[in-house]
Protein backbone atom coordinates (compact mmCIF):
# COMPACT_ATOMS: atom_id res chain seq x y z
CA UNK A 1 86.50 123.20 -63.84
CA UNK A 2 88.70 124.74 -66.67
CA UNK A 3 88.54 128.33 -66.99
CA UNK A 4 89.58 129.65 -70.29
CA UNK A 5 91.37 132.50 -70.89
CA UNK A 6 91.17 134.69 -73.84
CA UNK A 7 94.54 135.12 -75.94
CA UNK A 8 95.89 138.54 -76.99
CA UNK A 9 98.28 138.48 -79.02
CA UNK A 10 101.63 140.35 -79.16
CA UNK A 11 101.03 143.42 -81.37
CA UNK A 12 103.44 142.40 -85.00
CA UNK A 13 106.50 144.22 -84.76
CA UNK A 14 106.63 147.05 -87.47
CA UNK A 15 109.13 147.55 -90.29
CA UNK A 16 111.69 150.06 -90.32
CA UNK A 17 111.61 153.09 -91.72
CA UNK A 18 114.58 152.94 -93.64
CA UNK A 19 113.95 149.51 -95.57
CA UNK A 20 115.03 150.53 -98.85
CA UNK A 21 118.53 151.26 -97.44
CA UNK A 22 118.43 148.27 -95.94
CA UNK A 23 117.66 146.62 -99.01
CA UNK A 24 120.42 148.38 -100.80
CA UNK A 25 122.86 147.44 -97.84
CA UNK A 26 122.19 143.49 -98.52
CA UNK A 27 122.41 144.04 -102.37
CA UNK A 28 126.14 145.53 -101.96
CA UNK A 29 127.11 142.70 -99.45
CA UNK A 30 125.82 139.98 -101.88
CA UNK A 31 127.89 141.97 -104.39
CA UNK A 32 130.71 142.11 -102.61
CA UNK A 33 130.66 138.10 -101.41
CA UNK A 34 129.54 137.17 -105.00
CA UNK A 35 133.14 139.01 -106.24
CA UNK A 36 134.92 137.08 -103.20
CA UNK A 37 133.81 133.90 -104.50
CA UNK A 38 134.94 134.33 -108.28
CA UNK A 39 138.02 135.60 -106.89
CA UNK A 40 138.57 132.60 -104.96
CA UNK A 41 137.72 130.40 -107.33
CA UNK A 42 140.02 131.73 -109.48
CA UNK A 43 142.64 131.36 -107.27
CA UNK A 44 145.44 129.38 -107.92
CA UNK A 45 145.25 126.20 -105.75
CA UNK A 46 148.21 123.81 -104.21
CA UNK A 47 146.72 120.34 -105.32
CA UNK A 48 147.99 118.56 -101.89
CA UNK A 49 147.13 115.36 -103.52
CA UNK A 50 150.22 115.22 -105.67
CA UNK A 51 153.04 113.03 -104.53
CA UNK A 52 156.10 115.01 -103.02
CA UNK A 53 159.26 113.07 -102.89
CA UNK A 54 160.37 115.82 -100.27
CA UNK A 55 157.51 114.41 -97.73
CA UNK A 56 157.15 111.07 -96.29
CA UNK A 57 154.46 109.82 -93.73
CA UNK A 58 155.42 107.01 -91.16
């Protein structure tokens, strides 16, 4: 015979206090990434597919 037993559940963990400067924290890093990105893709780029006379392959 089975005996069931009853299921407590883990109390939810609460937020922390300081969630608005958290929230600030993550809007200046996705500032900061987003300004990373335009940089690079502003970036001047070698195009490695162009055919150098100065490089063979065997």
């Amino acid at each position: 015979m089975n005996m069931q037993y009853p299921f407590i559940p883990r109390p939810m963990p609460y937020p922390t206090p300081n969630i608005e400067e958290e929230i600030l924290k993550l809007k200046h890093e996705l500032k900061e990434l987003k300004e990373r990105i335009s940089r690079l893709e502003q970036e001047n780029k070698p195009n490695y597919l162009q055919k150098d006379d100065s490089l063979y392959m065997m």
